[in-house]
N, C-alpha and C. Protein backbone atom coordinates (compact mmCIF):
# COMPACT_ATOMS: atom_id res chain seq x y z
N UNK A 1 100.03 75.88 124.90
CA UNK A 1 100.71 75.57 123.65
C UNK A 1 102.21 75.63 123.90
N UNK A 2 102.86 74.92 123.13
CA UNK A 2 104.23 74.60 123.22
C UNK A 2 105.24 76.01 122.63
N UNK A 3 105.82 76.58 123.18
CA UNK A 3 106.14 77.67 122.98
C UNK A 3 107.43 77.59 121.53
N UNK A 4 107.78 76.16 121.65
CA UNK A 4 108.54 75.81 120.15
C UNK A 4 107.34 76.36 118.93
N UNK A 5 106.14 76.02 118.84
CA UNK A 5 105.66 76.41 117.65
C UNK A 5 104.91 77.92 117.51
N UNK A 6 105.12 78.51 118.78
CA UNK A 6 104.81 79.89 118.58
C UNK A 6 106.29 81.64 118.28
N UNK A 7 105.83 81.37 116.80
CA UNK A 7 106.69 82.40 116.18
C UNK A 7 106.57 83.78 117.13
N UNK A 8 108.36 83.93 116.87
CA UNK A 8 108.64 85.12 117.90
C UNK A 8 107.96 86.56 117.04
N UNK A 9 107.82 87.75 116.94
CA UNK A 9 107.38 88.98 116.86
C UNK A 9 108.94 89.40 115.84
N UNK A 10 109.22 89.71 114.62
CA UNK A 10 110.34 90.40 113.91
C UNK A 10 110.34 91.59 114.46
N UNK A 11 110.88 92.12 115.30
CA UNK A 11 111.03 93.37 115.59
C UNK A 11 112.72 93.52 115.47
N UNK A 12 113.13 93.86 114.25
CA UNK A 12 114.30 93.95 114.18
C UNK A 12 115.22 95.62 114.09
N UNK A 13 114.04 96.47 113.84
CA UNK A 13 114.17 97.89 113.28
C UNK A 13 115.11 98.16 115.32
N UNK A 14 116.37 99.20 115.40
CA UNK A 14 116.13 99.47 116.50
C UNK A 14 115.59 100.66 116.99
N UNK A 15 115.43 100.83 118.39
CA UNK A 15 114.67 101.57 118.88
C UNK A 15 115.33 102.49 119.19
N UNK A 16 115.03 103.97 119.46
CA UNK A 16 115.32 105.18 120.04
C UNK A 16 116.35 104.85 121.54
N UNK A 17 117.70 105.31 120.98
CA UNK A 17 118.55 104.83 122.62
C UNK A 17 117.66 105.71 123.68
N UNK A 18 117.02 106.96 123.33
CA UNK A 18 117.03 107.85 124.24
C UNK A 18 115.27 107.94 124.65
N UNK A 19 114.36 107.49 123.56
CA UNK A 19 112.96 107.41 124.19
C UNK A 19 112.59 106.09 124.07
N UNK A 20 112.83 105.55 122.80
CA UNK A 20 112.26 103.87 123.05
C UNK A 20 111.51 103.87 121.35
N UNK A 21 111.49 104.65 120.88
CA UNK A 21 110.19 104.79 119.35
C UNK A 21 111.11 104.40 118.61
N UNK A 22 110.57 103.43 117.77
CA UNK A 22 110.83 102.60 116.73
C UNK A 22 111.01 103.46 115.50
N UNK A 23 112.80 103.33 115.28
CA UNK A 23 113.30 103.84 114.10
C UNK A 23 113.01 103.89 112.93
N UNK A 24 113.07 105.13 111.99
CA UNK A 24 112.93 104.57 110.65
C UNK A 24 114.09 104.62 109.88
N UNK A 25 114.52 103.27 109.12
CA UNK A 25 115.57 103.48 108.68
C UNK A 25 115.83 104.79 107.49
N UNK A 26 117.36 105.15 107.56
CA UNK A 26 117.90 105.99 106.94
C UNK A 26 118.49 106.13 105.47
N UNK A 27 118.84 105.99 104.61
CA UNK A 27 119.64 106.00 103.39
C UNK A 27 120.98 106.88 103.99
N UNK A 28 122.17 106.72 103.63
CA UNK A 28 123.34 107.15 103.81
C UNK A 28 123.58 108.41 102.73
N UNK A 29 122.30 108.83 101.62
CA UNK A 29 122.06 109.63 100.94
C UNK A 29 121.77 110.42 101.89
N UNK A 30 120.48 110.08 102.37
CA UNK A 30 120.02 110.97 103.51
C UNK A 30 120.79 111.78 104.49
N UNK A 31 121.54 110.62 105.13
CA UNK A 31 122.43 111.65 105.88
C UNK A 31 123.40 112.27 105.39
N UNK A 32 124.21 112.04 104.05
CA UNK A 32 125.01 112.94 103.92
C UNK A 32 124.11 114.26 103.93
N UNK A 33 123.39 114.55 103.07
CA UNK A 33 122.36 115.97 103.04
C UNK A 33 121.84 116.68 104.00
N UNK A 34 122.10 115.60 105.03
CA UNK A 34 121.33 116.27 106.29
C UNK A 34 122.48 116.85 107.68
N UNK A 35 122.98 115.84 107.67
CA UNK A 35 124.32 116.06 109.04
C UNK A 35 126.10 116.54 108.24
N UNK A 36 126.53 117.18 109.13
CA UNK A 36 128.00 117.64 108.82
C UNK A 36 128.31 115.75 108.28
N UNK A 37 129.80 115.84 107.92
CA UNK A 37 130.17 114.43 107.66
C UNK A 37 130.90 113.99 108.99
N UNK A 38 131.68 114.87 109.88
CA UNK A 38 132.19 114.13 111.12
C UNK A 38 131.31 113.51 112.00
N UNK A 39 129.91 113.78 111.99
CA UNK A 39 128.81 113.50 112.56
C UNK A 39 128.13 112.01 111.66
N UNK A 40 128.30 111.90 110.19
CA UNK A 40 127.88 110.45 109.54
C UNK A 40 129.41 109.70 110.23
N UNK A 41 130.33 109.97 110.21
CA UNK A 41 131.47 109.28 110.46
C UNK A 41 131.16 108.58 111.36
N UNK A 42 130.45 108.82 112.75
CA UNK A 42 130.33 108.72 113.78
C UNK A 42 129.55 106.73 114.25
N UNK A 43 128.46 107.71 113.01
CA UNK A 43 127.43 105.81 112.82
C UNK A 43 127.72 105.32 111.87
N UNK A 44 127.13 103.91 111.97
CA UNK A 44 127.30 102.99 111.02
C UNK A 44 126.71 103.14 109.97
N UNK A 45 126.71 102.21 108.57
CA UNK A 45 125.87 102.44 107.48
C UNK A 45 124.71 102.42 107.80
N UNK A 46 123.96 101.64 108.41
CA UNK A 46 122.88 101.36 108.89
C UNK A 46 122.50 102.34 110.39
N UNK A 47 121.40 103.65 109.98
CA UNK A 47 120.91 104.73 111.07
C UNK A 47 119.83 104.66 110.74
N UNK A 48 119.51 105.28 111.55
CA UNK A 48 117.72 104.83 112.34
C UNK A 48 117.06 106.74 112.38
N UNK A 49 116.03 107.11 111.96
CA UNK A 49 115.51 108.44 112.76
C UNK A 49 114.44 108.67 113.14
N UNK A 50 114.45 108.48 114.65
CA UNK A 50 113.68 108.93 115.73
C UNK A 50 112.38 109.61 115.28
N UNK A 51 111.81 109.43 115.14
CA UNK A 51 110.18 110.29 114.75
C UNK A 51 109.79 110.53 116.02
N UNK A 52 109.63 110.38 117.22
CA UNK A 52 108.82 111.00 118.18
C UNK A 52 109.52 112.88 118.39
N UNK A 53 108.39 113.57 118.27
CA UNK A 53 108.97 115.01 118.04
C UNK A 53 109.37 115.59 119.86
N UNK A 54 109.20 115.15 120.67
CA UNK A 54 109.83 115.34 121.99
C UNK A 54 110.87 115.02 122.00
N UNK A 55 111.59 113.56 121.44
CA UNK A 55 112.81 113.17 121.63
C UNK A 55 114.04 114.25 121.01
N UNK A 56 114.99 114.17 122.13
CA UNK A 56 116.45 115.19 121.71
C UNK A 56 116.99 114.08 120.68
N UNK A 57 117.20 112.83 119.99
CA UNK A 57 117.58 112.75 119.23
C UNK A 57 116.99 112.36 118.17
N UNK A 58 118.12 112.51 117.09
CA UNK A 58 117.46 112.77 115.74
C UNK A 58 117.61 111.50 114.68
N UNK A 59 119.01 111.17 114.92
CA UNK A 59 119.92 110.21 114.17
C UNK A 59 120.13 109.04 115.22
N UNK A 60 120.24 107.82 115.17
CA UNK A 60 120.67 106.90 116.11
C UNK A 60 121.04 105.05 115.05
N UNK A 61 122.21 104.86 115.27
CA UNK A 61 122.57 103.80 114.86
C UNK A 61 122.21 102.10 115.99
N UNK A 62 123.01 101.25 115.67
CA UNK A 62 123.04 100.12 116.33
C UNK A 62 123.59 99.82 117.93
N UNK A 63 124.38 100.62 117.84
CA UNK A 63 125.18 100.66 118.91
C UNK A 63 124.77 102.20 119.81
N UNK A 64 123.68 102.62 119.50
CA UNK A 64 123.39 103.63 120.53
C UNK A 64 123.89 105.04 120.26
N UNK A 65 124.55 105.02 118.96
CA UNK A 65 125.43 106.81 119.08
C UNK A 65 124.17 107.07 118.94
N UNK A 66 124.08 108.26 118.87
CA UNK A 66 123.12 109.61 118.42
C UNK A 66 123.62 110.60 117.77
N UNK A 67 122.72 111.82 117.57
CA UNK A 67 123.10 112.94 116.51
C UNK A 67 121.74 113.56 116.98
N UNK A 68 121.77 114.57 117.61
CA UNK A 68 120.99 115.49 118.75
C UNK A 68 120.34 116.36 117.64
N UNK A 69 119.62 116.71 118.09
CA UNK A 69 118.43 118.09 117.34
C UNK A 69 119.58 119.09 117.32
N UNK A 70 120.38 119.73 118.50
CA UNK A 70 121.17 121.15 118.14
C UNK A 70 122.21 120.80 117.42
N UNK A 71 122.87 119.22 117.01
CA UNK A 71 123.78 119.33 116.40
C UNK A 71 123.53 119.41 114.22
N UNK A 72 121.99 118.89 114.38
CA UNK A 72 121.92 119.08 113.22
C UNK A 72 121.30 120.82 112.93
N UNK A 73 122.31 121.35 111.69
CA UNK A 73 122.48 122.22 111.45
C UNK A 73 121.26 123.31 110.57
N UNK A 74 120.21 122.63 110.46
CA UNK A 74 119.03 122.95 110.17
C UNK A 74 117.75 122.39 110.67
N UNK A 75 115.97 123.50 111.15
CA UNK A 75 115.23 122.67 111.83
C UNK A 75 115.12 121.86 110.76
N UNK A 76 114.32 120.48 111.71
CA UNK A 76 113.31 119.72 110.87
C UNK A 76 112.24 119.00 111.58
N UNK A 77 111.38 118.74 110.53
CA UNK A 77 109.87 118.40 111.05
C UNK A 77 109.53 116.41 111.50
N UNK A 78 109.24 116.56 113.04
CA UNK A 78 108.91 117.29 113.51
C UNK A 78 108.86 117.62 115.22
N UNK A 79 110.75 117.37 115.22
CA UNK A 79 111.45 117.63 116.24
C UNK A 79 111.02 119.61 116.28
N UNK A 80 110.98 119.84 115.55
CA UNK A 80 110.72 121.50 115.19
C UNK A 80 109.23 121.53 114.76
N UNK A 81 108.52 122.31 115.45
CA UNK A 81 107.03 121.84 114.54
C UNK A 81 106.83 123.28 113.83
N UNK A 82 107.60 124.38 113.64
CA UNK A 82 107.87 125.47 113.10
C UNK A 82 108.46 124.74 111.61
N UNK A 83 109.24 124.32 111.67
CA UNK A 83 110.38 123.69 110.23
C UNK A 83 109.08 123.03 109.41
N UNK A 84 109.47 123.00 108.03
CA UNK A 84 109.01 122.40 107.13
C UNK A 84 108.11 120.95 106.92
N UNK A 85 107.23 120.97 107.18
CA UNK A 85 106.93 119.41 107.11
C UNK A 85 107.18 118.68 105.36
N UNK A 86 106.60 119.55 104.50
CA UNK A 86 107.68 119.10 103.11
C UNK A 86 109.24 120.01 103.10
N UNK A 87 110.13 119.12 102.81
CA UNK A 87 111.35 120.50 102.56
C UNK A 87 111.71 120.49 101.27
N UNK A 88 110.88 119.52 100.85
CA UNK A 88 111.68 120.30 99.11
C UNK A 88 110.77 121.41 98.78
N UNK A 89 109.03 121.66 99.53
CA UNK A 89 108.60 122.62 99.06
C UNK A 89 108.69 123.77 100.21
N UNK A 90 108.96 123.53 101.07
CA UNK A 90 108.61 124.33 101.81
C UNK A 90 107.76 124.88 102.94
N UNK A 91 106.70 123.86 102.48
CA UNK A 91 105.08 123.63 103.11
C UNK A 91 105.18 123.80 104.63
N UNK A 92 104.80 124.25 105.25
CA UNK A 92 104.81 124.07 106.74
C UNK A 92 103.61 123.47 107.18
N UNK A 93 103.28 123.68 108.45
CA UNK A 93 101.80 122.89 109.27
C UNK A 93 101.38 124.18 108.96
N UNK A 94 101.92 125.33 109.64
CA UNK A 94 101.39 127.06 109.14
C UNK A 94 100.61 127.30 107.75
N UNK A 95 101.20 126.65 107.11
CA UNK A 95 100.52 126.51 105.72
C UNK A 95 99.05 125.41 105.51
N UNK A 96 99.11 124.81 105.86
CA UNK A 96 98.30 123.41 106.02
C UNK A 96 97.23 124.41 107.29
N UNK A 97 97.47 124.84 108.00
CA UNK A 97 96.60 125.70 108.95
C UNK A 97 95.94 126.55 107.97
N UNK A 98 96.30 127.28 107.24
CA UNK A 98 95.80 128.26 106.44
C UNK A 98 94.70 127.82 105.58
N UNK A 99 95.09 126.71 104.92
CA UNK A 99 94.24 125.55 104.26
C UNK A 99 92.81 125.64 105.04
N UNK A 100 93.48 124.75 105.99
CA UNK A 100 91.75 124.83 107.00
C UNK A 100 90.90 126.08 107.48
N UNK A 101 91.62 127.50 107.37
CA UNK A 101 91.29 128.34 107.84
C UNK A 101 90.17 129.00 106.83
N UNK A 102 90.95 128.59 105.66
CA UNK A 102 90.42 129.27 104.57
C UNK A 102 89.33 128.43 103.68
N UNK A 103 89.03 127.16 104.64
CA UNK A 103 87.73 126.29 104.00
C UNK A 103 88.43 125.24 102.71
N UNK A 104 89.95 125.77 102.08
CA UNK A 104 90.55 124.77 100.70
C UNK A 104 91.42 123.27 101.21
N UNK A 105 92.22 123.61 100.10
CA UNK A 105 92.94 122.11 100.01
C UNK A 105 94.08 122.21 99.18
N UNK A 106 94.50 123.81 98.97
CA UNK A 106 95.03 124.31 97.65
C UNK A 106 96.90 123.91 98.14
N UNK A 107 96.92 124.30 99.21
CA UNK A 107 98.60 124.16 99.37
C UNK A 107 98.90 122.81 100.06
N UNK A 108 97.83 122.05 100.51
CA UNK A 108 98.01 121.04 100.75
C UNK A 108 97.96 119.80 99.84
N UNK A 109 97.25 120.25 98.73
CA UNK A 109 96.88 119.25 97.49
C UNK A 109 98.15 119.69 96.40
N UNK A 110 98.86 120.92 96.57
CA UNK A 110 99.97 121.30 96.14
C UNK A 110 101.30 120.30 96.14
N UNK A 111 101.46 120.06 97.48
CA UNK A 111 102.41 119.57 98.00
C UNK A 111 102.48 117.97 97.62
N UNK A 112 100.72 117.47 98.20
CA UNK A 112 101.01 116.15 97.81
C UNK A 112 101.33 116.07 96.92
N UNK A 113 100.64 116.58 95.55
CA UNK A 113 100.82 116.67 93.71
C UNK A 113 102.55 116.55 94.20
N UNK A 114 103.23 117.55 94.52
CA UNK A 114 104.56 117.28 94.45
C UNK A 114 105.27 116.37 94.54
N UNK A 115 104.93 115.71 95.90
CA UNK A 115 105.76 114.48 96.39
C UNK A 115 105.44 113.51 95.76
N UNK A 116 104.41 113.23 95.13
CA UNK A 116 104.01 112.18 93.79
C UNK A 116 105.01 112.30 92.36
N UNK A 117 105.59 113.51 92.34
CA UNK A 117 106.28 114.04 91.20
C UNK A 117 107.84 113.70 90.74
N UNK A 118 108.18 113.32 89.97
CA UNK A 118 109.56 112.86 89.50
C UNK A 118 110.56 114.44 90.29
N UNK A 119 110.01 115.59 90.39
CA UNK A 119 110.36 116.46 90.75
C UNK A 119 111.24 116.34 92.47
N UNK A 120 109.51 115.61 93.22
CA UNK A 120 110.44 115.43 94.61
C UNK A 120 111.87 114.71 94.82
N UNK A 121 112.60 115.61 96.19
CA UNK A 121 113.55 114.94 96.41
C UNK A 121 113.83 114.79 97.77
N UNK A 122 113.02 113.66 97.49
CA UNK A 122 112.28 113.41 99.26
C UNK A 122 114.21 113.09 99.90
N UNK A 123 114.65 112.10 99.40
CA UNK A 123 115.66 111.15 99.99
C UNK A 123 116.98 112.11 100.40
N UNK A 124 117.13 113.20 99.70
CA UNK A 124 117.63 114.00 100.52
C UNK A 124 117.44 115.65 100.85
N UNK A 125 116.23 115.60 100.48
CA UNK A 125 115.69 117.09 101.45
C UNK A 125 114.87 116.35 102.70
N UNK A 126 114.54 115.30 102.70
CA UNK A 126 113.77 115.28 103.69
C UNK A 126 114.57 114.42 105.01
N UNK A 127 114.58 114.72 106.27
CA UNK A 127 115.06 114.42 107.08
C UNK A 127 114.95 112.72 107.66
N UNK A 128 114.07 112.17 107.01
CA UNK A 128 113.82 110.99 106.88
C UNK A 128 113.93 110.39 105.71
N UNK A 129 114.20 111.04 104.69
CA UNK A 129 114.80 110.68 103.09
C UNK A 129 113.43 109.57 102.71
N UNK A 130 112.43 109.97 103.45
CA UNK A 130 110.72 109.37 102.88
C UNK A 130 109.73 110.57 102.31
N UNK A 131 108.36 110.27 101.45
CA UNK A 131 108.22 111.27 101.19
C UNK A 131 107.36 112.06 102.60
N UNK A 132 106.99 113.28 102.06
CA UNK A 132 106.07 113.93 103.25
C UNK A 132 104.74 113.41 103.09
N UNK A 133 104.39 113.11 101.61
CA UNK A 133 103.03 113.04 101.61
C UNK A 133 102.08 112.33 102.33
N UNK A 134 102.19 111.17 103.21
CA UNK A 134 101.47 110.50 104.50
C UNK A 134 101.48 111.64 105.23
N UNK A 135 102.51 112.40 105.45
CA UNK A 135 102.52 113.27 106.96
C UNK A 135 101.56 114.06 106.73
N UNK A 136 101.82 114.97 105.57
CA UNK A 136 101.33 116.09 105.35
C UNK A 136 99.81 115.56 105.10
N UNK A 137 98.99 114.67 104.98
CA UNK A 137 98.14 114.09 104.88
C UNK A 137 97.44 113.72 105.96
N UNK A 138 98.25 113.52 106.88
CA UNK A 138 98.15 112.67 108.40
C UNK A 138 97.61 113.94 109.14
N UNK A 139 98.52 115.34 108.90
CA UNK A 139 98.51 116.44 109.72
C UNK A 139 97.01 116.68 109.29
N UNK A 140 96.50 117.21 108.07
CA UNK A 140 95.72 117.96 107.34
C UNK A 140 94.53 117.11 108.23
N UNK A 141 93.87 115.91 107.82
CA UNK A 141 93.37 115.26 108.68
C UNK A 141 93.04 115.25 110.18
N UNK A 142 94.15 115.29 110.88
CA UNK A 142 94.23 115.70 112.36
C UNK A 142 93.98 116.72 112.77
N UNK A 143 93.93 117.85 112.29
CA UNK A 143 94.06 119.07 112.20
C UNK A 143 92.23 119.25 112.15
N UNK A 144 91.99 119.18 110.78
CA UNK A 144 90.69 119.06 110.53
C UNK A 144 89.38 118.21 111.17
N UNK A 145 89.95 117.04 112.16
CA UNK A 145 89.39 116.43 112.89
C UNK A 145 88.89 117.02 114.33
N UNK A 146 90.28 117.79 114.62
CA UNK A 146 90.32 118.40 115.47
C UNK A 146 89.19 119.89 115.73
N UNK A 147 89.28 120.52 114.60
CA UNK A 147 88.69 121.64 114.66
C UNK A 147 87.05 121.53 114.44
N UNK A 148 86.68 120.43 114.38
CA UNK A 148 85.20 119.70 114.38
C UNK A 148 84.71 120.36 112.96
């Protein structure tokens, strides 16, 4: 086939300067809440954050800056797998462990209820300014898959 009529792949999001994982974009809400401001100064309006939890960075724009795990001034999930996986509530995986330990669904069905709630404030407690509730959903799942 003629390679004129075969549409290219939109991959426009960019990628991690430092591992390669496909960014999720940021709100400029987000980062003010999250990074000092000499550190937003740094990138453009348009930042990207790294979700693979091995990678040292956290923040990454167009042009490659970054904004490192030690420079941001609080953990987060789940460059830190100790830190919060919700942060407006607090919730940890520790918590979500307890859940499974204890046979419920009580602090995990907590949380989601939350992030469904006019209450959450995902966009700037959360380090991805998205809500937790996929994650915390994703974890609970994995978790529970895991433990047969």
């Amino acid at each position: 086939m003629n390679k004129a009529f075969v549409r290219e792949a939109d991959d426009i999001a960019p990628r991690c300067p430092a591992c390669g994982s496909l960014g999720t974009e940021v709100l400029r809400d987000t980062l003010a809440a999250q990074i000092p401001e000499e550190l937003r100064r740094q990138l453009t309006d348009s930042a990207w954050f790294c979700p693979f939890d091995r990678c040292e960075v956290v923040y990454f724009d167009a042009f490659d800056r970054r904004v490192s795990v030690e420079q941001i001034p609080t953990a987060i999930y789940p460059k830190d797998p100790t830190a919060p996986i919700c942060a407006c509530l607090g919730t940890t995986a520790e918590d979500i462990e307890r859940d499974l330990d204890e046979g419920t669904v009580l602090r995990t069905r907590a949380c989601v209820k939350f992030a469904q709630s006019p209450e959450a404030r995902c966009v700037t407690a959360s380090a991805t300014g998205q809500s937790c509730e996929a994650e915390v959903q994703r974890y609970y799942m994995k978790r529970k898959a895991e433990r047969g």
